[in-house]
C-alpha atoms as a PDB file:
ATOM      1  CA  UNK A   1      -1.022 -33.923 -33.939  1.00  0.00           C
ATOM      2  CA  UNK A   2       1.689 -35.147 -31.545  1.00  0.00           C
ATOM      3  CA  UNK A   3       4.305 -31.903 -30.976  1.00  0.00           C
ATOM      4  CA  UNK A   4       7.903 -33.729 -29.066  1.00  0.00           C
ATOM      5  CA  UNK A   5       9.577 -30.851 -27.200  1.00  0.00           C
ATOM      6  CA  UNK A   6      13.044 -31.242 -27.655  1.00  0.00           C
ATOM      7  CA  UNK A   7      15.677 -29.476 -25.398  1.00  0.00           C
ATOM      8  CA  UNK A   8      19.282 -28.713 -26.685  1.00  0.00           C
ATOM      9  CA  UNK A   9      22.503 -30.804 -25.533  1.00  0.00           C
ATOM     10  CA  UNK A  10      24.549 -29.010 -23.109  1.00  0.00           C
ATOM     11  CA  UNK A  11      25.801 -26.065 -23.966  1.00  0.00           C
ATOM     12  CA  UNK A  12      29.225 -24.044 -22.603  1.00  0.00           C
ATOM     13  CA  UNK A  13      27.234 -21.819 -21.027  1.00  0.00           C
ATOM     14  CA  UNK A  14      25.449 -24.701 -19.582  1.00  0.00           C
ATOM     15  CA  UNK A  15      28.305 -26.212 -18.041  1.00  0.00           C
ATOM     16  CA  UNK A  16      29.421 -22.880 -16.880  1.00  0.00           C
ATOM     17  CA  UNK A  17      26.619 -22.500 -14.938  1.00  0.00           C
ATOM     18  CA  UNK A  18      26.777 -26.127 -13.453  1.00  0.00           C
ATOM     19  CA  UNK A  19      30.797 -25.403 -12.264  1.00  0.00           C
ATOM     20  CA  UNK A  20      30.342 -21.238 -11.718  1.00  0.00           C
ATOM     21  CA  UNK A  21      26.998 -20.645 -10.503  1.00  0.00           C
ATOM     22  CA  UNK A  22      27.663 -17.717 -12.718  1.00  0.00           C
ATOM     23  CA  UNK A  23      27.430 -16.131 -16.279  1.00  0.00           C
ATOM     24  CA  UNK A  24      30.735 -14.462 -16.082  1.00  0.00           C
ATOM     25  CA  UNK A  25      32.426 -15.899 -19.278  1.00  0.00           C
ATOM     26  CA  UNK A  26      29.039 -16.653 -21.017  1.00  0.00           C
ATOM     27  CA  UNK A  27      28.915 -16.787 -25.022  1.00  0.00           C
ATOM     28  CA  UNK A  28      26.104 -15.093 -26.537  1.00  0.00           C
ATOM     29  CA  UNK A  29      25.572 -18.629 -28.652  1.00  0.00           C
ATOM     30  CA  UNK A  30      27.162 -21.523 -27.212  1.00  0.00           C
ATOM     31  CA  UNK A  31      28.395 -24.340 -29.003  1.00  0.00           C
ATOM     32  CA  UNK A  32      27.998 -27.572 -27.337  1.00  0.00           C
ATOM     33  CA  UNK A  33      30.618 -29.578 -25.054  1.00  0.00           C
ATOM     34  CA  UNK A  34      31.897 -32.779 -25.167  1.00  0.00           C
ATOM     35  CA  UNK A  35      28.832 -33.971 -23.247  1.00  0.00           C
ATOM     36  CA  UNK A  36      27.054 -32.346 -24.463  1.00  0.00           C
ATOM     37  CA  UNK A  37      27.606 -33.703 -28.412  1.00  0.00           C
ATOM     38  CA  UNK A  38      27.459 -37.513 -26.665  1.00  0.00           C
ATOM     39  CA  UNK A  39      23.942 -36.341 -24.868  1.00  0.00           C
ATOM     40  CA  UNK A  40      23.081 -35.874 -28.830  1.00  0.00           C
ATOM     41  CA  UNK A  41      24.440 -39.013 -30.239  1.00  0.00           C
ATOM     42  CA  UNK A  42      22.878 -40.826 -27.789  1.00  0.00           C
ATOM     43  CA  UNK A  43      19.163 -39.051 -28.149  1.00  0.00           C
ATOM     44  CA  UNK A  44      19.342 -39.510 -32.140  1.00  0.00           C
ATOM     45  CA  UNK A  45      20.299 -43.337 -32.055  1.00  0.00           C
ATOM     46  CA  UNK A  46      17.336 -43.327 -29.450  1.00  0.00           C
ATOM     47  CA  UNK A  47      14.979 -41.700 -31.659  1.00  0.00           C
ATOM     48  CA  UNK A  48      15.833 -43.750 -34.694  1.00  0.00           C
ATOM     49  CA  UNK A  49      16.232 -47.349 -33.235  1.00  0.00           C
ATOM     50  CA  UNK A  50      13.752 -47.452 -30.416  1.00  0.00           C
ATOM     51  CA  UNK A  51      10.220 -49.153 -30.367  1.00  0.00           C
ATOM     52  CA  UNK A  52       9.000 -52.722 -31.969  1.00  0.00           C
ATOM     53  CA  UNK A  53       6.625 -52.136 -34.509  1.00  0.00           C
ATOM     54  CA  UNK A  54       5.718 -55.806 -34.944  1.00  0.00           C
ATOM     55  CA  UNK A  55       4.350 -55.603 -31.407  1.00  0.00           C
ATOM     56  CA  UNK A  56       1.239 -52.852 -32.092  1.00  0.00           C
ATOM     57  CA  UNK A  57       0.066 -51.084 -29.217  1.00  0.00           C
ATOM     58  CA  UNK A  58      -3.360 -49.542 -29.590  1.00  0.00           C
ATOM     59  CA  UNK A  59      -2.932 -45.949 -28.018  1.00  0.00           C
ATOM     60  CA  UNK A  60       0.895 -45.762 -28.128  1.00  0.00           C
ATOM     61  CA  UNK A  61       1.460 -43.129 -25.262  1.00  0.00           C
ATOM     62  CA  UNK A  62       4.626 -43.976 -24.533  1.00  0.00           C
ATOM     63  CA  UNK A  63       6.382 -44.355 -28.237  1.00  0.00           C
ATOM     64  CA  UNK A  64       6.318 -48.130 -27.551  1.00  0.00           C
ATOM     65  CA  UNK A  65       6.326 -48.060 -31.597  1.00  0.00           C
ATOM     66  CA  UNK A  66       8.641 -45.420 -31.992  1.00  0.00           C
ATOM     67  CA  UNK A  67       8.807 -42.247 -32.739  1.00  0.00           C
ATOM     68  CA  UNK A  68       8.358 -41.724 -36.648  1.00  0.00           C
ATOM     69  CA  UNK A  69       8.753 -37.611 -36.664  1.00  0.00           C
ATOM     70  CA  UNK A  70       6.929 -36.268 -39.916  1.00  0.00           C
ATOM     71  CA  UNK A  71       8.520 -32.890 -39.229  1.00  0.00           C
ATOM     72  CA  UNK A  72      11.555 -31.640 -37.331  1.00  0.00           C
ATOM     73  CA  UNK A  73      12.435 -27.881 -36.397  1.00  0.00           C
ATOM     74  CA  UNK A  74      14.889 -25.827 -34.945  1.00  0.00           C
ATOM     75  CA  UNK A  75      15.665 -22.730 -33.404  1.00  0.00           C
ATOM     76  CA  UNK A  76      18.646 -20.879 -34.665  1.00  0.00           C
ATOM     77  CA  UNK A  77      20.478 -21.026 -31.941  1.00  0.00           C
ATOM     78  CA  UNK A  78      23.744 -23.226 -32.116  1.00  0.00           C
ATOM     79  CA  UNK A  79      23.590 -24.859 -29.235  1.00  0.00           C
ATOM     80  CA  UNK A  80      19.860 -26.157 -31.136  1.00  0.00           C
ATOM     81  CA  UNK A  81      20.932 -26.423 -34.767  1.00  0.00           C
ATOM     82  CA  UNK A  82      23.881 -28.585 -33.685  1.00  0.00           C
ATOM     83  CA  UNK A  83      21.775 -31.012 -31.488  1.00  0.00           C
ATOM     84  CA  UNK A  84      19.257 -31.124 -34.547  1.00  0.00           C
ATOM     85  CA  UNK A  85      21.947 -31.707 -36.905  1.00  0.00           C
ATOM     86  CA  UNK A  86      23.063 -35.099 -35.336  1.00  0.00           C
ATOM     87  CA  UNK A  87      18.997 -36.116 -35.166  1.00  0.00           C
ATOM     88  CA  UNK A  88      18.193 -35.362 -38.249  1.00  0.00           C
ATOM     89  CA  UNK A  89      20.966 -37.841 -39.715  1.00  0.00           C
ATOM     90  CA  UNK A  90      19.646 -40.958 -37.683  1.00  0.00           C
ATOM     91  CA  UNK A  91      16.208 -40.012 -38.794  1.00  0.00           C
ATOM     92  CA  UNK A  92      16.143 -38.977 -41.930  1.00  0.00           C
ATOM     93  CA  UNK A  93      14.784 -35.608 -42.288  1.00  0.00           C
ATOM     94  CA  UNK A  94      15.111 -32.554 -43.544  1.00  0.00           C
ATOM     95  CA  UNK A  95      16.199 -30.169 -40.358  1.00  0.00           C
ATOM     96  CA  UNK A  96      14.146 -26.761 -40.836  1.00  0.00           C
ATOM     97  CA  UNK A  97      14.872 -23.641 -39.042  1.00  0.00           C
ATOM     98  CA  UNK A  98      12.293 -21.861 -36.986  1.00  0.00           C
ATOM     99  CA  UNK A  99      13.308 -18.809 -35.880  1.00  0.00           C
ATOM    100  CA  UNK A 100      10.075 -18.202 -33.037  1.00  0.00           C
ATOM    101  CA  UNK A 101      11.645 -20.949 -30.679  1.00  0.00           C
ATOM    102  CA  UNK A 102      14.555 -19.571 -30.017  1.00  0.00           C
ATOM    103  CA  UNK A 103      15.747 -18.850 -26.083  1.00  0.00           C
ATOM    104  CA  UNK A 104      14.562 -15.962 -24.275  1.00  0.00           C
ATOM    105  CA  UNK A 105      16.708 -12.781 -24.352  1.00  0.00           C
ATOM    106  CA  UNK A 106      17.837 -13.709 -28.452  1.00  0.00           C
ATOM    107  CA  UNK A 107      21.107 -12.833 -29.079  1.00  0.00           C
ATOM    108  CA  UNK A 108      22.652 -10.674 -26.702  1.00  0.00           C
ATOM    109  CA  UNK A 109      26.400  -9.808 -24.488  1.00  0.00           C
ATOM    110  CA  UNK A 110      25.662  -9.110 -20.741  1.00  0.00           C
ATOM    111  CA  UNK A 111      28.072  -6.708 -18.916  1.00  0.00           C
ATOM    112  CA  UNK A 112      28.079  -7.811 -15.355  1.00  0.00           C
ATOM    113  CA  UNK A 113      29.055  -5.056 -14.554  1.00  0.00           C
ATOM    114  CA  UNK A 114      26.303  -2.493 -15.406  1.00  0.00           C
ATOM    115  CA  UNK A 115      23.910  -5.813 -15.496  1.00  0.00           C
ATOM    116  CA  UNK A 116      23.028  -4.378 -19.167  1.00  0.00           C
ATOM    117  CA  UNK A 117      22.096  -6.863 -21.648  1.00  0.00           C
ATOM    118  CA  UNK A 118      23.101  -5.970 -25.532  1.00  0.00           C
ATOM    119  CA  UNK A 119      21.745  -7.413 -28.750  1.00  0.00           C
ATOM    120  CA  UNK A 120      24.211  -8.292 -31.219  1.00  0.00           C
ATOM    121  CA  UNK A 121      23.585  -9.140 -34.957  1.00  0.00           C
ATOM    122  CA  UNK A 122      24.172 -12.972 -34.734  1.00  0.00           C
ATOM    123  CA  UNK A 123      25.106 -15.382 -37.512  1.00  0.00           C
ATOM    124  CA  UNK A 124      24.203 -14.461 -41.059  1.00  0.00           C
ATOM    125  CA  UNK A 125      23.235 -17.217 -43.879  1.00  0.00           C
ATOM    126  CA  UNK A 126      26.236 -17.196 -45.681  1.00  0.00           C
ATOM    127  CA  UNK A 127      27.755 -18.724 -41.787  1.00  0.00           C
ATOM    128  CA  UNK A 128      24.916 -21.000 -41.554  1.00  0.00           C
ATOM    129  CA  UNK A 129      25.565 -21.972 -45.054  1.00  0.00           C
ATOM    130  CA  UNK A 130      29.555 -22.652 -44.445  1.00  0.00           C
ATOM    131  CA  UNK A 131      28.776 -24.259 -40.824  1.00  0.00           C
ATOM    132  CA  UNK A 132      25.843 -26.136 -41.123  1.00  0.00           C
ATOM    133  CA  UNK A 133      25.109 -26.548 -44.697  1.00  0.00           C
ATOM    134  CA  UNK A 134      21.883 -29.082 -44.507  1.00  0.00           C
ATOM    135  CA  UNK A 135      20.162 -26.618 -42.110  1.00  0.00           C
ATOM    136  CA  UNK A 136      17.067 -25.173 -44.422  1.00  0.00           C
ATOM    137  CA  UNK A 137      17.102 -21.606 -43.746  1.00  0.00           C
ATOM    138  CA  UNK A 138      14.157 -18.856 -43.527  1.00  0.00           C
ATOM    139  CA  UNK A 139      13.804 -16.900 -47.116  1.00  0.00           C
ATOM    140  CA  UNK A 140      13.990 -14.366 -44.862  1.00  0.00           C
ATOM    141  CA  UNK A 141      17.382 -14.753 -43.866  1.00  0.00           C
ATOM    142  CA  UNK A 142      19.966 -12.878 -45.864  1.00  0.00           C
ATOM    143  CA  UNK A 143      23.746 -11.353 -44.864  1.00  0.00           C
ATOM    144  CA  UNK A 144      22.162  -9.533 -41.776  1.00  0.00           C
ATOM    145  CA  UNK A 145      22.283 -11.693 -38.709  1.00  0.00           C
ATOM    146  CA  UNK A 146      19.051 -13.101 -38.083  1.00  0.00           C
ATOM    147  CA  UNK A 147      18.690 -11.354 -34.576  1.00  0.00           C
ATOM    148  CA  UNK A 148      19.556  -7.699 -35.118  1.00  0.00           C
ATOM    149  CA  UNK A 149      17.755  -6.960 -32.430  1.00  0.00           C
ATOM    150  CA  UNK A 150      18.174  -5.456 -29.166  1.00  0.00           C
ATOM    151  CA  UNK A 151      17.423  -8.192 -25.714  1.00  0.00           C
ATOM    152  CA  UNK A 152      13.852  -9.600 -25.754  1.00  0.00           C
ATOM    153  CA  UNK A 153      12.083  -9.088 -22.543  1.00  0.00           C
ATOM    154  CA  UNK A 154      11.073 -12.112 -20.553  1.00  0.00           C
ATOM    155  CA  UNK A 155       7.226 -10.980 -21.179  1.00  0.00           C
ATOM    156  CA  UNK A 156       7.582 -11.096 -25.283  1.00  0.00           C
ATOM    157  CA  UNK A 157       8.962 -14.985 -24.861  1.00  0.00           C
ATOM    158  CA  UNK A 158       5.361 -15.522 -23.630  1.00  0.00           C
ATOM    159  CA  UNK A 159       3.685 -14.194 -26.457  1.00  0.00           C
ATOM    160  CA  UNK A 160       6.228 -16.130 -29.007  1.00  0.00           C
ATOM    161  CA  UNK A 161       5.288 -18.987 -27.282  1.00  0.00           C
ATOM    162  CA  UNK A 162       1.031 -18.037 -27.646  1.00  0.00           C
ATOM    163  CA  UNK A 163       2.346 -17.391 -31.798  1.00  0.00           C
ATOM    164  CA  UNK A 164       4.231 -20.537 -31.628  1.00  0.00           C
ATOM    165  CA  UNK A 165       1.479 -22.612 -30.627  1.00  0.00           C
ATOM    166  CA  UNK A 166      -0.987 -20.854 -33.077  1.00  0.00           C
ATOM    167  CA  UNK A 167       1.187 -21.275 -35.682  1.00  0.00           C
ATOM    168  CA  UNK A 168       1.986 -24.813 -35.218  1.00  0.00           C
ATOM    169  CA  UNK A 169      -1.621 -26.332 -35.174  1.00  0.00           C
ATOM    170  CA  UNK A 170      -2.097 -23.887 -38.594  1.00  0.00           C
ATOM    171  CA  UNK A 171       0.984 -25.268 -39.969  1.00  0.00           C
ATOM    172  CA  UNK A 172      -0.057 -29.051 -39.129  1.00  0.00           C
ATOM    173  CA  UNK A 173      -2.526 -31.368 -39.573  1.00  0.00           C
ATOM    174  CA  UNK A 174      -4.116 -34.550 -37.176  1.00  0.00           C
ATOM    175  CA  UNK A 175      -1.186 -36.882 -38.397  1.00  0.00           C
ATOM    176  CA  UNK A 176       1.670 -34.795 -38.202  1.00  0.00           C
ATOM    177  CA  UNK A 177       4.522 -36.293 -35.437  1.00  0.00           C
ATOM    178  CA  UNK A 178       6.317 -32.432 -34.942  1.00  0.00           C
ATOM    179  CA  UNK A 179       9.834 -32.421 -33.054  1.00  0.00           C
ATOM    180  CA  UNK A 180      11.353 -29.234 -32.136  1.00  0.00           C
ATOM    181  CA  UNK A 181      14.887 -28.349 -30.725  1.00  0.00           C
ATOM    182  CA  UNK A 182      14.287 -26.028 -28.449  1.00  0.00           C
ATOM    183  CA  UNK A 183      15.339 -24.344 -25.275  1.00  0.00           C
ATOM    184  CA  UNK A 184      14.853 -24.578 -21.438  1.00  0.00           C
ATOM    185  CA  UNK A 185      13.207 -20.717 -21.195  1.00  0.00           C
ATOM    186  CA  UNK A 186      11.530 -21.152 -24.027  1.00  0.00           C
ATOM    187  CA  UNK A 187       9.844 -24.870 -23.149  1.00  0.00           C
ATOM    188  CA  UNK A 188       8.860 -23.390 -20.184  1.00  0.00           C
ATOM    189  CA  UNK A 189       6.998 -20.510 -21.703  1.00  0.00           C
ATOM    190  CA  UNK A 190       5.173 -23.111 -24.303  1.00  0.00           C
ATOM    191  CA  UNK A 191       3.785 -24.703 -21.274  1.00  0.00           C
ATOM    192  CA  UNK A 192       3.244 -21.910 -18.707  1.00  0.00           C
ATOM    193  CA  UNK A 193       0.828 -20.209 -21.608  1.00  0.00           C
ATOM    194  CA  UNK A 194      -0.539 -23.948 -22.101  1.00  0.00           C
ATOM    195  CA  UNK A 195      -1.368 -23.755 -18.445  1.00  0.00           C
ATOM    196  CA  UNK A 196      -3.210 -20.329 -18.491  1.00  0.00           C
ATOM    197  CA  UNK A 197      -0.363 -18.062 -16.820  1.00  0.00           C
ATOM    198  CA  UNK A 198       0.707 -15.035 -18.483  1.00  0.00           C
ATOM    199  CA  UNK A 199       4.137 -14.754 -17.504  1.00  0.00           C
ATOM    200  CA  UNK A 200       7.260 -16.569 -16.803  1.00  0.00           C
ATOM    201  CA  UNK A 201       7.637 -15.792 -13.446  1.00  0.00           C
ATOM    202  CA  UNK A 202       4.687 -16.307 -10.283  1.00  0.00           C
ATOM    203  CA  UNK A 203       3.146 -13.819  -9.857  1.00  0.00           C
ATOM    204  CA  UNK A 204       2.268 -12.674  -6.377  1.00  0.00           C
ATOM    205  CA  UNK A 205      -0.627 -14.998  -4.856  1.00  0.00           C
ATOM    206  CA  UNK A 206       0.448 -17.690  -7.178  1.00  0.00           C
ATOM    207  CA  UNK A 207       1.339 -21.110  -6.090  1.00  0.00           C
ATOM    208  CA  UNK A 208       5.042 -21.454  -7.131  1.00  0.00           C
ATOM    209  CA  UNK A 209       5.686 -23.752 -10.475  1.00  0.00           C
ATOM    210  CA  UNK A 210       8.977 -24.923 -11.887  1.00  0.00           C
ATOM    211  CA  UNK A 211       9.082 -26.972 -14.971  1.00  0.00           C
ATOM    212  CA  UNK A 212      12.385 -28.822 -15.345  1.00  0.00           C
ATOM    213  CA  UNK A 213      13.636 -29.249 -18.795  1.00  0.00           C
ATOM    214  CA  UNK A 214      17.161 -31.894 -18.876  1.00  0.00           C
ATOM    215  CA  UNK A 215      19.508 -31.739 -21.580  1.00  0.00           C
ATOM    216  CA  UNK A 216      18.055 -33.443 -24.522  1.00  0.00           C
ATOM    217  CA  UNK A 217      14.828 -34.195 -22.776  1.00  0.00           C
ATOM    218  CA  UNK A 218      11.511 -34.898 -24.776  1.00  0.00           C
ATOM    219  CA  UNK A 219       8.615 -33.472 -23.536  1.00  0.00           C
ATOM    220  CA  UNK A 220       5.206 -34.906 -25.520  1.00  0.00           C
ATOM    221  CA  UNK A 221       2.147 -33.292 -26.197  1.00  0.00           C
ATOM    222  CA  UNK A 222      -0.895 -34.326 -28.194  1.00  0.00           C
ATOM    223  CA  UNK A 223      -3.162 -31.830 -29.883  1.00  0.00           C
ATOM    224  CA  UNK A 224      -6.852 -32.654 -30.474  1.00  0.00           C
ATOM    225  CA  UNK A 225      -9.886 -31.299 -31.417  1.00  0.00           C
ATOM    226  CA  UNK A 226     -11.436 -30.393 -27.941  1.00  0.00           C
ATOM    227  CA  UNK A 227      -8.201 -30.966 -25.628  1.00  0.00           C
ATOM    228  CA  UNK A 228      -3.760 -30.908 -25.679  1.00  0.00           C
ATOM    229  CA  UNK A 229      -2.818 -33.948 -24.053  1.00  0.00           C
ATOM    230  CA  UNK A 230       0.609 -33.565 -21.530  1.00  0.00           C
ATOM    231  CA  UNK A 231       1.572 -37.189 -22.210  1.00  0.00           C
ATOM    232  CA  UNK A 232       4.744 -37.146 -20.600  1.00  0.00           C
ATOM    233  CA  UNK A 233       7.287 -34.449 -19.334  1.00  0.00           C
ATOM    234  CA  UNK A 234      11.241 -34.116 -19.494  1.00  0.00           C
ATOM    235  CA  UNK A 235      11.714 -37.865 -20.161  1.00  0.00           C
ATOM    236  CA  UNK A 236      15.645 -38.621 -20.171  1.00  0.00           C
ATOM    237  CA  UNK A 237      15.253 -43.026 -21.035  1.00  0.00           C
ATOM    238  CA  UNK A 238      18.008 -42.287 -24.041  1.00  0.00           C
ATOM    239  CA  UNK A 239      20.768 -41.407 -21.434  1.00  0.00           C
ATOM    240  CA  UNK A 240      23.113 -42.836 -19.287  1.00  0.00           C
ATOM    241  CA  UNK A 241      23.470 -41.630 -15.476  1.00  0.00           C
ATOM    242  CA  UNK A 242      26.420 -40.054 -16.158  1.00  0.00           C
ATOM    243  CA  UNK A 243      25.415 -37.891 -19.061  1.00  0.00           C
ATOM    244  CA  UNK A 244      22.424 -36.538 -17.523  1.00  0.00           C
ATOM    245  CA  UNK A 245      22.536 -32.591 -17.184  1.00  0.00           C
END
């Protein structure tokens, strides 16, 4: 099985960050900016025109061939659904929610002020339905938000992430091509746990790792029977300089 780690297009909060150095203004679930929907235009018609199948290569580890996803998830985060909206289009597949990969923290306000982080309901089917009709939603979703929840710990997105994976490889089989639009928090935890550390952050002792996850990058790795395969990490070939966040 071949899982592509896919992160989100900018988001507002994203840019925020990049001008602000701050969270002051944040939205609990970003939409995307202007660059941010580009970033996304230019990843789908990436994923849906690249490679030259007439020209085989034997052990394609760099999608010389292309990319032919079998499946294609995403969180229910916006910022996610409306990067996966504009890739599922070019492709040609269904986009299918997946609650587990959302962000760390879920949906939540944070008052600067008193640094305390609140959950709040988030969106309900009925707004998925209006806003992003071709999303296929969880049976479990209903007129609740789907979070309802108060703010996950940084610890629990580690064991999402050790649910994800066990999930995933019971979910798919050897010749599934899985793409997932995902977040920068949450990538990382998928491959700190891959790695063997338990947390997000180093502990004391530990030799300091950051894992960088661009806007719409694509992060590969192949599952076998014995071994996962890091084929290639945070690869940005889609984009132009100037759209790279």
């Amino acid at each position: 099985m071949q899982l592509y780690i896919i992160r989100h297009a900018q988001s507002v909060n994203n840019a925020l960050w990049t001008q602000t150095g701050s969270g002051n203004g944040r939205s609990p679930d970003p939409l995307l900016t202007d660059k941010g929907q580009q970033q996304a235009r230019f990843l789908a018609e990436y994923l849906a025109n690249h490679g030259d199948e007439s020209a085989p290569v034997a052990e394609d580890l760099h999608n010389r061939n292309g990319y032919h996803f079998t499946h294609l998830y995403t969180s229910l985060m916006q910022r996610a659904i409306a990067t996966g909206c504009v890739i599922a289009e070019r492709v040609n597949l269904p986009l299918v929610a997946w609650e587990i990969i959302h962000e760390f923290g879920g949906i939540f306000e944070h008052n600067l002020d008193t640094d305390e982080r609140i959950g709040l309901p988030g969106p309900n089917r009925a707004y998925f339905a209006v806003h992003y009709p071709n999303l296929i939603l969880p049976d479990s979703l209903g007129e609740a938000g789907w979070w309802q929840r108060p703010f996950e710990p940084r610890e629990q997105a580690m064991q999402r992430a050790k649910t994800f994976l066990d999930e995933l490889q019971r979910r798919h089989g050897s010749s599934d091509r899985v793409a997932i639009i995902t977040h920068g928090g949450f990538f990382v935890a998928i491959m700190r746990t891959l790695m063997g550390f338990s947390t997000l952050d180093n502990s004391e002792g530990e030799n300091q790792l950051w894992l960088h996850a661009n806007n719409t990058s694509i992060t590969r790795l192949d599952f076998g029977e014995d071994r996962i395969g890091l084929v290639y990490l945070n690869r940005i070939d889609h984009l132009p300089t100037d759209l790279i966040t």
